[in-house]
N, C-alpha and C. Protein backbone atom coordinates (compact mmCIF):
# COMPACT_ATOMS: atom_id res chain seq x y z
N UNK A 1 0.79 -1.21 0.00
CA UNK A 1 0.00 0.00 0.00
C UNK A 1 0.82 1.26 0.00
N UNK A 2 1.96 0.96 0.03
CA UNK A 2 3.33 2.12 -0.07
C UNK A 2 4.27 1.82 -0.77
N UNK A 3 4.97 3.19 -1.00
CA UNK A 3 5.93 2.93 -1.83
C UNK A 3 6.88 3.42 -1.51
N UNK A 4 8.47 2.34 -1.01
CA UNK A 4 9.28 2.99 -0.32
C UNK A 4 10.57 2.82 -1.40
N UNK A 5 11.30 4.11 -2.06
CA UNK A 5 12.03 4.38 -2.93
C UNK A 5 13.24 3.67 -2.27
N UNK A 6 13.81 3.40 -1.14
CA UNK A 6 15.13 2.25 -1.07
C UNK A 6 15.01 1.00 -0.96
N UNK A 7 13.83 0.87 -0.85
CA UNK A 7 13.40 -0.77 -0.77
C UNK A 7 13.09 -1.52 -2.20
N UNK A 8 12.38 -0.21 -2.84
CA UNK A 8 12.00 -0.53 -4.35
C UNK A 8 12.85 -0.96 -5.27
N UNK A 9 13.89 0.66 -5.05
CA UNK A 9 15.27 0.47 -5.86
C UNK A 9 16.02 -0.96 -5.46
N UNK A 10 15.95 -1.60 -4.30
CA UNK A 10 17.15 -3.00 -3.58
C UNK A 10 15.98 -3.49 -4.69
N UNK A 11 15.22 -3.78 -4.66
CA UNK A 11 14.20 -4.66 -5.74
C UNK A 11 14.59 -5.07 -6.99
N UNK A 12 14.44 -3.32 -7.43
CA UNK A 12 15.08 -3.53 -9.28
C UNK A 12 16.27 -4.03 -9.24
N UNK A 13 17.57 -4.19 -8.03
CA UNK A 13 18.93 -4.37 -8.31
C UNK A 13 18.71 -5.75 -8.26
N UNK A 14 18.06 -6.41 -7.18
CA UNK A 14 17.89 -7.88 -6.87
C UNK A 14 17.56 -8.47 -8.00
N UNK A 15 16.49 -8.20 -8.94
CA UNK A 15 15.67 -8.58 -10.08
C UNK A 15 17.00 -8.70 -11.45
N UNK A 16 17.65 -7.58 -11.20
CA UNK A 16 18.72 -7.50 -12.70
C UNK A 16 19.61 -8.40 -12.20
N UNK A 17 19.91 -8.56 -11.06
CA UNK A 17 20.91 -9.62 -10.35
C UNK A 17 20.24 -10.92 -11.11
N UNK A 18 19.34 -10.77 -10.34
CA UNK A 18 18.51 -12.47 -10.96
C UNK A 18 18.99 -12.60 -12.50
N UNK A 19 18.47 -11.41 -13.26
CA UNK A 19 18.62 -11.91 -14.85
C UNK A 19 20.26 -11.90 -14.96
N UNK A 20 20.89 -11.64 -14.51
CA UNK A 20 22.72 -11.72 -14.93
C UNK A 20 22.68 -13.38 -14.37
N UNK A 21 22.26 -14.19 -13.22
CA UNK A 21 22.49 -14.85 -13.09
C UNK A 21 21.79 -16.27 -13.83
N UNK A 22 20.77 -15.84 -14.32
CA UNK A 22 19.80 -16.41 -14.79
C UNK A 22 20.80 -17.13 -16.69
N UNK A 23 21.45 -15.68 -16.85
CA UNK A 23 22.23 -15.60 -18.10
C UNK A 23 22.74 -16.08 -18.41
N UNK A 24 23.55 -16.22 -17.11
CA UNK A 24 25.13 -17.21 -17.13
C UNK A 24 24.71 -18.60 -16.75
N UNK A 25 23.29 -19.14 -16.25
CA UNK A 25 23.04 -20.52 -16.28
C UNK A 25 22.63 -20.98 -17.33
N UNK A 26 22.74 -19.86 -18.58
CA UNK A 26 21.67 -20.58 -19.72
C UNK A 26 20.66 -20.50 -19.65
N UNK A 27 19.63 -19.51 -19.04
CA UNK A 27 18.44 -19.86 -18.80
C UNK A 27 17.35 -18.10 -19.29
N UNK A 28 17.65 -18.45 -20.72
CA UNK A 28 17.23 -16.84 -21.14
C UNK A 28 16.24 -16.81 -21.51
N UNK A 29 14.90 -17.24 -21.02
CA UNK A 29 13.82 -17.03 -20.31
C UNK A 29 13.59 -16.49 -19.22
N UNK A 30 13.98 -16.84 -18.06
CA UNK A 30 14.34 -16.24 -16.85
C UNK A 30 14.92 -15.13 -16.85
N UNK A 31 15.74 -15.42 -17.54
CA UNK A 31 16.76 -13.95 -17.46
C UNK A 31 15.52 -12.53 -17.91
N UNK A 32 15.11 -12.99 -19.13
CA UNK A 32 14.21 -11.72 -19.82
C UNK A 32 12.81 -11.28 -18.63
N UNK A 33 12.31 -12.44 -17.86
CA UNK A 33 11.58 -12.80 -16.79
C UNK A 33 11.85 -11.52 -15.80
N UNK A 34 13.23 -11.82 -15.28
CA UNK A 34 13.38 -10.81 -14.33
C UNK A 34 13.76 -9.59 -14.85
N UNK A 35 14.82 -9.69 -15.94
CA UNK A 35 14.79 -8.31 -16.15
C UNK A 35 13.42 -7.17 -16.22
N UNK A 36 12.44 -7.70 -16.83
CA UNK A 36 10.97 -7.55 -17.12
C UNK A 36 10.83 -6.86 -15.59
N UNK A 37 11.01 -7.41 -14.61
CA UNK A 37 10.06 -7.17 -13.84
C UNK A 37 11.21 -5.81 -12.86
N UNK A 38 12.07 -5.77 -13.47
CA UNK A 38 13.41 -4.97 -12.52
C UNK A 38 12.69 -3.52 -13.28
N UNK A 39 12.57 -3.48 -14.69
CA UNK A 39 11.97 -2.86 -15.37
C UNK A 39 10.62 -1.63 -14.99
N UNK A 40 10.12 -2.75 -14.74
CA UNK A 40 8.45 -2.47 -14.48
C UNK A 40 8.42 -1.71 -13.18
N UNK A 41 9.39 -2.08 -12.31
CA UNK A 41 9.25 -1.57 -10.50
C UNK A 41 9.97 -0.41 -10.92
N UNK A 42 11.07 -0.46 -11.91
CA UNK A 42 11.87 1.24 -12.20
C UNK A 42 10.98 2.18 -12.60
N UNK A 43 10.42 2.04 -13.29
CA UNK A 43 9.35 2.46 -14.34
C UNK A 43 7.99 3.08 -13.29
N UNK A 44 7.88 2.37 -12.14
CA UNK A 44 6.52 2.41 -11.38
C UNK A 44 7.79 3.51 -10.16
N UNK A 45 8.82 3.54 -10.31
CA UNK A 45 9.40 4.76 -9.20
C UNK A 45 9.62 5.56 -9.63
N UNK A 46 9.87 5.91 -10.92
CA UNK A 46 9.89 6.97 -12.06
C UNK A 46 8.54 7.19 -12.07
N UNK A 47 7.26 6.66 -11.84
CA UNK A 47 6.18 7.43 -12.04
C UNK A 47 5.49 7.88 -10.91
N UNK A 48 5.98 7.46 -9.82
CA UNK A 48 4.79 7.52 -8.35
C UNK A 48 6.08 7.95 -7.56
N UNK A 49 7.69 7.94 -7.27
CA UNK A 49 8.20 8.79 -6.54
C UNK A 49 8.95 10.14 -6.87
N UNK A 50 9.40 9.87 -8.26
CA UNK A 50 10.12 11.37 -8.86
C UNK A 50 9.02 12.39 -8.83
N UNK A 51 9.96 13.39 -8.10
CA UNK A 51 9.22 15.32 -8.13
C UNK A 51 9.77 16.05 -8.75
N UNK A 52 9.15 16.20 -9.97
CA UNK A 52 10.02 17.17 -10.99
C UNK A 52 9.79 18.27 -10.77
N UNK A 53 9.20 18.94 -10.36
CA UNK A 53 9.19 20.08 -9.24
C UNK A 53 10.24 20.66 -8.54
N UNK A 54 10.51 19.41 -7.66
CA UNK A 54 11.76 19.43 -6.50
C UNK A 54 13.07 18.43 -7.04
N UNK A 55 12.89 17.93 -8.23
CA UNK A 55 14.05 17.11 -8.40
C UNK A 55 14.78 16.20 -7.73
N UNK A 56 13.64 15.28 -7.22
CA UNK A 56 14.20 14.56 -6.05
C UNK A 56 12.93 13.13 -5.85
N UNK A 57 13.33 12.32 -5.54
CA UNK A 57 12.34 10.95 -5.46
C UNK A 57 12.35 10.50 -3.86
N UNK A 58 10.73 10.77 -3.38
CA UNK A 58 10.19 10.90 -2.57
C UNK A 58 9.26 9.26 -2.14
N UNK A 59 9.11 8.98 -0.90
CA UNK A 59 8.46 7.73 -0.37
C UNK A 59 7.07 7.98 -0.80
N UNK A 60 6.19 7.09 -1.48
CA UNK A 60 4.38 7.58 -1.84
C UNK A 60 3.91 7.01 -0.18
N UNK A 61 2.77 7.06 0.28
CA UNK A 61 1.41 6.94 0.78
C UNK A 61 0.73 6.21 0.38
N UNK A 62 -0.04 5.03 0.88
CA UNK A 62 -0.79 4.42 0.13
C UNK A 62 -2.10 5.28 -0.35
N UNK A 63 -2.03 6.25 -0.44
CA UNK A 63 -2.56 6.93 -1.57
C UNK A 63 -2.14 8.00 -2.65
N UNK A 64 -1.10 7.27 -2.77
CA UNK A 64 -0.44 7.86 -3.84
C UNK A 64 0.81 9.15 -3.48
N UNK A 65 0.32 9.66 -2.55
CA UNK A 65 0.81 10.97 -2.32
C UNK A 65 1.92 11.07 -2.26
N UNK A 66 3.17 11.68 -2.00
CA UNK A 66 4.49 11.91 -1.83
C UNK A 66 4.59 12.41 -0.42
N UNK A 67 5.46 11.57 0.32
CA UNK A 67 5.74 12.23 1.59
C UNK A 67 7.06 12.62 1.79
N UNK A 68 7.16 14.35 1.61
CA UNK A 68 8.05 15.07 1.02
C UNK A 68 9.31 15.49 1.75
N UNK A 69 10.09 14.55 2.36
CA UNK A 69 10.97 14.78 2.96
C UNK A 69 12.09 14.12 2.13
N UNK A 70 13.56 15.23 1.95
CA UNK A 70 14.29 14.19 1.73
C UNK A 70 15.09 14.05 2.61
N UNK A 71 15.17 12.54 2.43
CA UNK A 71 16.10 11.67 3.24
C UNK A 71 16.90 10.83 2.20
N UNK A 72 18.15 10.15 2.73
CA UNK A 72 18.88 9.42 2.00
C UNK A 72 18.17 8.76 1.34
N UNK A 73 17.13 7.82 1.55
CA UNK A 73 16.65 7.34 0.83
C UNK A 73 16.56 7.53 -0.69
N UNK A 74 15.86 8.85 -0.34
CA UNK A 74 15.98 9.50 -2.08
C UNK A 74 16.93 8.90 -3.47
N UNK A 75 18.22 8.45 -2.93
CA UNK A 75 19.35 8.47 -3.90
C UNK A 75 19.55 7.08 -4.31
N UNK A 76 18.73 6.32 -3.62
CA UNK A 76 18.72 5.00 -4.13
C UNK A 76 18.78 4.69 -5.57
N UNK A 77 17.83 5.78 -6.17
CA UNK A 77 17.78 5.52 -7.64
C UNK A 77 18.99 5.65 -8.60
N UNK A 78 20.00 6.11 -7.78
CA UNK A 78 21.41 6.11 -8.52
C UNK A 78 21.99 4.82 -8.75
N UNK A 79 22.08 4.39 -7.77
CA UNK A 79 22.97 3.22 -7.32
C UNK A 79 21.91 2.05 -8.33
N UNK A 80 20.89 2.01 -7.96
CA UNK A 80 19.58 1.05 -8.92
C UNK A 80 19.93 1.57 -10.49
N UNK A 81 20.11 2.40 -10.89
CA UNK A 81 20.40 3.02 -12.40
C UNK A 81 18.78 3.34 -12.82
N UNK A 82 18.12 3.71 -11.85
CA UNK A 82 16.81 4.01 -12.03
C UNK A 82 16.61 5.56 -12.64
N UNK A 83 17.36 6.26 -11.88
CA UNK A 83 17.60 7.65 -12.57
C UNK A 83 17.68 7.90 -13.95
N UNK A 84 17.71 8.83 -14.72
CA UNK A 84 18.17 9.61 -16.25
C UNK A 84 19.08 10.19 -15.57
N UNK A 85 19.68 10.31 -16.74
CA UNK A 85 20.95 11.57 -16.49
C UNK A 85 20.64 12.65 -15.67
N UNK A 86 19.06 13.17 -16.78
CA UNK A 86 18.93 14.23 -15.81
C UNK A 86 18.61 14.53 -14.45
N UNK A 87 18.06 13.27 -14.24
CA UNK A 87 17.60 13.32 -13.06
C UNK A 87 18.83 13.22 -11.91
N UNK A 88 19.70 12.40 -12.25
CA UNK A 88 20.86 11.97 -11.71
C UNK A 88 21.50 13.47 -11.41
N UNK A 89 21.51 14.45 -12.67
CA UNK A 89 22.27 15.81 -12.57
C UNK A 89 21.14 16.46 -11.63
N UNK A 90 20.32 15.85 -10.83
CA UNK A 90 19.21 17.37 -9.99
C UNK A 90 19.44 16.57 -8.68
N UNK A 91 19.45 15.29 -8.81
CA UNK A 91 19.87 14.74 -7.37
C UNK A 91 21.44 15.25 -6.62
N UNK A 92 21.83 15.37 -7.58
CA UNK A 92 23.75 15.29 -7.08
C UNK A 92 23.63 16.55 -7.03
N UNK A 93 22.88 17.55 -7.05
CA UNK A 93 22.42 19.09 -6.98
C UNK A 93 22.43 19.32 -5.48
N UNK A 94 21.42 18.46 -4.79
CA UNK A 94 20.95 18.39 -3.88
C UNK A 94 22.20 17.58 -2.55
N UNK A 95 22.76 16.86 -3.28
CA UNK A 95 24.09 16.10 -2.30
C UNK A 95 25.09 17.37 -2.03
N UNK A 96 25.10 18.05 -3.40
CA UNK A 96 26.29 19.18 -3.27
C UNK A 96 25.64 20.58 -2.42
N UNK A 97 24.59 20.52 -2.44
CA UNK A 97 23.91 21.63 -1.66
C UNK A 97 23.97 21.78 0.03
N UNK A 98 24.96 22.61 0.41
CA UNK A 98 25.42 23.03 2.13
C UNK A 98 23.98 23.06 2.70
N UNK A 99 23.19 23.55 2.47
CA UNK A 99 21.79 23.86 3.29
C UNK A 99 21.07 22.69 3.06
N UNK A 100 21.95 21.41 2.32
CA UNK A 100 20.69 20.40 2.43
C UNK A 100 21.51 19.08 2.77
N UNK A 101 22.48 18.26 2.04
CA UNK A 101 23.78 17.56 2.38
C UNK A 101 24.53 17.18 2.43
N UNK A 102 25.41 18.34 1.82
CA UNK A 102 26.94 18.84 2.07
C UNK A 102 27.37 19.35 3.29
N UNK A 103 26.55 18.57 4.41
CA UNK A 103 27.06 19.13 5.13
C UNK A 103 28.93 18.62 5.77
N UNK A 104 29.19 19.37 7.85
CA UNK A 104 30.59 18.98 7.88
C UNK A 104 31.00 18.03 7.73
N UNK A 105 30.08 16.44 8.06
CA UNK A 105 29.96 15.45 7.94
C UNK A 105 28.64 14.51 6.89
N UNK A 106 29.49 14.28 5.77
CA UNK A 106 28.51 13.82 4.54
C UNK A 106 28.34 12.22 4.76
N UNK A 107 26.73 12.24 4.34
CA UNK A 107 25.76 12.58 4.31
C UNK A 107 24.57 12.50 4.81
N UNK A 108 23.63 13.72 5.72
CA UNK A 108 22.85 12.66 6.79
C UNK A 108 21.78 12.44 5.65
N UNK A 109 21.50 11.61 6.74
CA UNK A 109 20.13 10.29 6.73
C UNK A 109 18.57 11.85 6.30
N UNK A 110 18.58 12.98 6.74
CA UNK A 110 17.67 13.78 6.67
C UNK A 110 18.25 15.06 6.23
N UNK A 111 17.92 15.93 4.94
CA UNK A 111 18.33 17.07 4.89
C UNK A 111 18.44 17.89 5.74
N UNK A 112 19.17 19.06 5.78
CA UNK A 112 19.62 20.17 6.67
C UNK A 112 18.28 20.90 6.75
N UNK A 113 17.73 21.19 5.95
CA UNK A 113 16.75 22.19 5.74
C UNK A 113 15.19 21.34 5.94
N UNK A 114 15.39 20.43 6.49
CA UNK A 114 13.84 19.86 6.79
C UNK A 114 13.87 20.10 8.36
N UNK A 115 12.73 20.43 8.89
CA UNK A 115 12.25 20.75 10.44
C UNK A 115 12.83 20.28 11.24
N UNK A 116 12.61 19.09 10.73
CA UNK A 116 13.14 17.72 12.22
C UNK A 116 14.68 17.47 12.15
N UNK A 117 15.50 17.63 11.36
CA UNK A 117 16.62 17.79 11.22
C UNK A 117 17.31 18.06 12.76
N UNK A 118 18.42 16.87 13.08
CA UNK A 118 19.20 17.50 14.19
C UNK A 118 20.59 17.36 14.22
N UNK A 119 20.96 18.55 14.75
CA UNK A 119 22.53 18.81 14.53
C UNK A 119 23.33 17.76 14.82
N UNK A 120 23.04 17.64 16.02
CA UNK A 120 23.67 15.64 16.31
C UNK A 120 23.35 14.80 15.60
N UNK A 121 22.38 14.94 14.82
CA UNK A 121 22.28 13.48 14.04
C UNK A 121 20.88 13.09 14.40
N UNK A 122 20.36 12.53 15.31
CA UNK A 122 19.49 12.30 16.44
C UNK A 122 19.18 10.87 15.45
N UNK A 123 19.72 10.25 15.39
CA UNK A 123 20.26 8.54 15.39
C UNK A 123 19.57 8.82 13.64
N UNK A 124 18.06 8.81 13.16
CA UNK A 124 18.19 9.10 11.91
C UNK A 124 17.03 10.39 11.41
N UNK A 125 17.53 11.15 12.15
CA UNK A 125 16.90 12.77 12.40
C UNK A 125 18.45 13.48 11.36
N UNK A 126 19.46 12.96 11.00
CA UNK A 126 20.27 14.00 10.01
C UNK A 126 21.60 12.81 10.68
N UNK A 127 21.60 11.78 11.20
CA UNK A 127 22.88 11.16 11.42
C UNK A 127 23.50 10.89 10.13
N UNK A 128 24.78 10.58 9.89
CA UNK A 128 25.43 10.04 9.22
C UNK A 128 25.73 8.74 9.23
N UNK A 129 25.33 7.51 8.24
CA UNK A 129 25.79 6.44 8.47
C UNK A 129 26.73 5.87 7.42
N UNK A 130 27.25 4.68 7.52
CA UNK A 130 28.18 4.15 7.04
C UNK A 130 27.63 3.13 5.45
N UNK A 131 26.24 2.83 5.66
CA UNK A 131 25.39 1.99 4.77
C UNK A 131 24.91 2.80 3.69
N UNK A 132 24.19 4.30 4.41
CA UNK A 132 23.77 5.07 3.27
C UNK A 132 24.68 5.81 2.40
N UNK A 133 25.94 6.09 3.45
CA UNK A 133 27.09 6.81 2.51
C UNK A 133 26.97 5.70 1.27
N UNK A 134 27.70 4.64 1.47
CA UNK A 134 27.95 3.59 0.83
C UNK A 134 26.99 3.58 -0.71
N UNK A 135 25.94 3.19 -0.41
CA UNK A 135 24.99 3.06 -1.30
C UNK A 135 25.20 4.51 -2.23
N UNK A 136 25.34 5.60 -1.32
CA UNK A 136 24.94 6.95 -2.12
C UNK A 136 26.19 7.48 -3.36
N UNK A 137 27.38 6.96 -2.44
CA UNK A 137 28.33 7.12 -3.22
C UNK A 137 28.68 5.86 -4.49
N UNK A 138 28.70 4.86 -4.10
CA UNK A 138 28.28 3.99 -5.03
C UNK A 138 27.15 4.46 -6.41
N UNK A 139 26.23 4.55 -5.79
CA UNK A 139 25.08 5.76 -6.92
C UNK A 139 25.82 6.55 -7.88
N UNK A 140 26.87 7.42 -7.04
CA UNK A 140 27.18 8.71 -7.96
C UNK A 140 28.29 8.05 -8.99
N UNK A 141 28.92 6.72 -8.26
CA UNK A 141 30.16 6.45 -9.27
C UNK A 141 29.15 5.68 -10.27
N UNK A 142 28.24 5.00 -10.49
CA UNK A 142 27.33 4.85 -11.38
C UNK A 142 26.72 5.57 -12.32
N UNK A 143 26.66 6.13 -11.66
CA UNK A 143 26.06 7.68 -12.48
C UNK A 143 26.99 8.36 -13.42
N UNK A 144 27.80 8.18 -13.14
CA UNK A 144 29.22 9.02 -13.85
C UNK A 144 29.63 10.31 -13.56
N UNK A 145 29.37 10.16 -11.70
CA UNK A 145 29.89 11.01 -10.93
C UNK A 145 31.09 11.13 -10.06
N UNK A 146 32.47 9.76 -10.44
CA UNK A 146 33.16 9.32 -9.67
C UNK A 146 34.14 10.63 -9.02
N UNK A 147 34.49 11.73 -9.73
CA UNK A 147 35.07 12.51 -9.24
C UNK A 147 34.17 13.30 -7.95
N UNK A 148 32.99 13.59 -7.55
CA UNK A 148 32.24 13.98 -6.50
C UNK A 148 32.19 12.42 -5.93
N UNK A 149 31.87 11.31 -5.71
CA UNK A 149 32.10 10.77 -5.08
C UNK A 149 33.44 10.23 -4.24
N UNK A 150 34.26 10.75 -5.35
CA UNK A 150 36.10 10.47 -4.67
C UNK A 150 36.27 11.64 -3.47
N UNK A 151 35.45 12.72 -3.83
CA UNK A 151 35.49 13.92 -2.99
C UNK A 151 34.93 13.89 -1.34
N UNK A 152 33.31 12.98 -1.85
CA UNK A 152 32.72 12.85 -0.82
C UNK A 152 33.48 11.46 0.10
N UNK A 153 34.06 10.28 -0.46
CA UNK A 153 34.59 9.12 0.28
C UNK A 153 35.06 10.51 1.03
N UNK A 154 36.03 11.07 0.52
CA UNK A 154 37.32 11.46 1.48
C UNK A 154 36.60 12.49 2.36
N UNK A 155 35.93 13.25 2.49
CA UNK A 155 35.20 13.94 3.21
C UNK A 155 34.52 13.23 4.40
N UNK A 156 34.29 12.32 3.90
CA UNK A 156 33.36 11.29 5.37
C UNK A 156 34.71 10.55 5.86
N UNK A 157 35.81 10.08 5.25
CA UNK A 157 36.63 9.42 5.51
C UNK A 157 37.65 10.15 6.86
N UNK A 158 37.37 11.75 6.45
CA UNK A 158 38.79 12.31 7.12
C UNK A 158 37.29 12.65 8.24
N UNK A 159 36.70 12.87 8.38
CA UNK A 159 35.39 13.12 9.41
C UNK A 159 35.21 11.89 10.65
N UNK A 160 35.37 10.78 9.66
CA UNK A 160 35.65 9.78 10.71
C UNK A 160 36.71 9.36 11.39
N UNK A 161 37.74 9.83 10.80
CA UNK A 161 39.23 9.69 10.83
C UNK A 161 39.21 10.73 12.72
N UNK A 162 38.78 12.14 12.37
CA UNK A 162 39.00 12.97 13.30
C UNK A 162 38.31 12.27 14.44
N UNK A 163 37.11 11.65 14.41
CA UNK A 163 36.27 11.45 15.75
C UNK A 163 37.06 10.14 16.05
N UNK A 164 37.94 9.13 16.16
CA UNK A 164 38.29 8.01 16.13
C UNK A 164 39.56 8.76 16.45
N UNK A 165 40.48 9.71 16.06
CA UNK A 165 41.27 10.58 16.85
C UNK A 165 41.39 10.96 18.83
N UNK A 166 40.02 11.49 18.19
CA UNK A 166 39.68 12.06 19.77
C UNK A 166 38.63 10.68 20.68
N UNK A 167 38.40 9.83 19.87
CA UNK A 167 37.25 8.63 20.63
C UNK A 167 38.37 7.39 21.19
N UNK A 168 39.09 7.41 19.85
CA UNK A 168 39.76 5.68 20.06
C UNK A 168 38.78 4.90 19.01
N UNK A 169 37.49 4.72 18.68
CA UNK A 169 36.82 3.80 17.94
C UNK A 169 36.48 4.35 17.06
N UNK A 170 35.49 3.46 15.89
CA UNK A 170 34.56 3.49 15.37
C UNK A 170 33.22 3.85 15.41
N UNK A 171 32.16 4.92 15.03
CA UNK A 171 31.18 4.27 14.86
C UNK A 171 29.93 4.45 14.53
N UNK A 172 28.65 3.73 15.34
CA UNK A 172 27.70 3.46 14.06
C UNK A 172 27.07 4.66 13.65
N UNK A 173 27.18 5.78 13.78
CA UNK A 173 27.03 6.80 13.31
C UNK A 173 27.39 7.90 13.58
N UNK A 174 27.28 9.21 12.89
CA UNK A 174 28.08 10.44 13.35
C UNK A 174 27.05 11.17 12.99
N UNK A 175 27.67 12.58 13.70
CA UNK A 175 26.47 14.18 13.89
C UNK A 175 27.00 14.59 12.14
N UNK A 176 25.87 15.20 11.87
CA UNK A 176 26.56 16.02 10.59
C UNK A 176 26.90 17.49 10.46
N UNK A 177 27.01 17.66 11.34
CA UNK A 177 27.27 18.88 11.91
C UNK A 177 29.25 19.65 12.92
N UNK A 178 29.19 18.52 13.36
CA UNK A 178 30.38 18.26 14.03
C UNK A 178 31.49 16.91 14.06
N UNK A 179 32.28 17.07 14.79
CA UNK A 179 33.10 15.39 14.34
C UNK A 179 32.75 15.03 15.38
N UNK A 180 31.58 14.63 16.07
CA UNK A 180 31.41 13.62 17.00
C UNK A 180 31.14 12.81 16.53
């Protein structure tokens, strides 16, 4: 009854997975099978989560609606190859944007500029994690953004570097705001 744009996108990747594997068993029925259906779920997030408006792909409502916050989530469609170019060029708009998440520590979980947003992080109120970086930057080197993603590794890299300075550890998430 919803439609959640990082769960969707793990979908379409799982599905093209299937048909690569499907390929290499000989089995190109299957293969066309899943690709078909990796297809169809891209196609259904391109129509019910992209805001061409706001340039950005949003979670639906089971009634359709867009619930307009961005959060990491959003960028899934990179990494899935669900995006267009262009779309890809309005998302990475929004990664490079200080007031939204560029911030000191890239990239939280919730834009800068949404309400609930917290300077600490507030676990996934604007935290930084290690899964969504991952995925997001992965996205952009897909995209044929590897030089902003070489930028951003090292940006989260030397961010974590500093708090593991002053901590001794690792971990599961950081403020985006400060090097805690």
């Amino acid at each position: 009854g919803c439609g959640w744009v990082d769960m969707s996108c793990q979908m379409v990747m799982q599905y093209n997975d299937l048909a690569t594997i499907y390929r290499e068993l000989g089995r190109p029925a299957m293969a066309k099978e899943a690709a078909a259906k990796a297809k169809a779920i891209a196609d259904r997030i391109n129509r019910w989560c992209w805001d061409e408006t706001d340039g950005f792909y949003y979670d639906v409502s089971g009634d359709g609606t867009k619930f307009k916050k961005k959060t990491s989530c959003g960028f899934w469609p990179l990494i899935a190859g669900v995006a267009s170019k262009e779309q890809a060029a309005r998302m990475v708009a929004h990664l490079k944007n200080s007031k939204e998440f560029w911030r000191p520590n890239v990239f939280p979980t919730l834009a800068a500029d949404e309400p609930e947003y917290k300077a600490n992080g507030g676990y996934w109120l604007g935290g930084v994690w290690a899964p969504t970086n991952y995925a997001i930057i992965k996205g952009l080197e897909r995209a044929g953004y590897e030089d902003f993603a070489a930028e951003a590794t090292s940006k989260y890299l030397t961010g974590m570097a500093e708090v593991f300075k002053k901590t001794g550890t690792v971990w599961e998430n950081y403020a985006p705001e400060t090097m805690e």
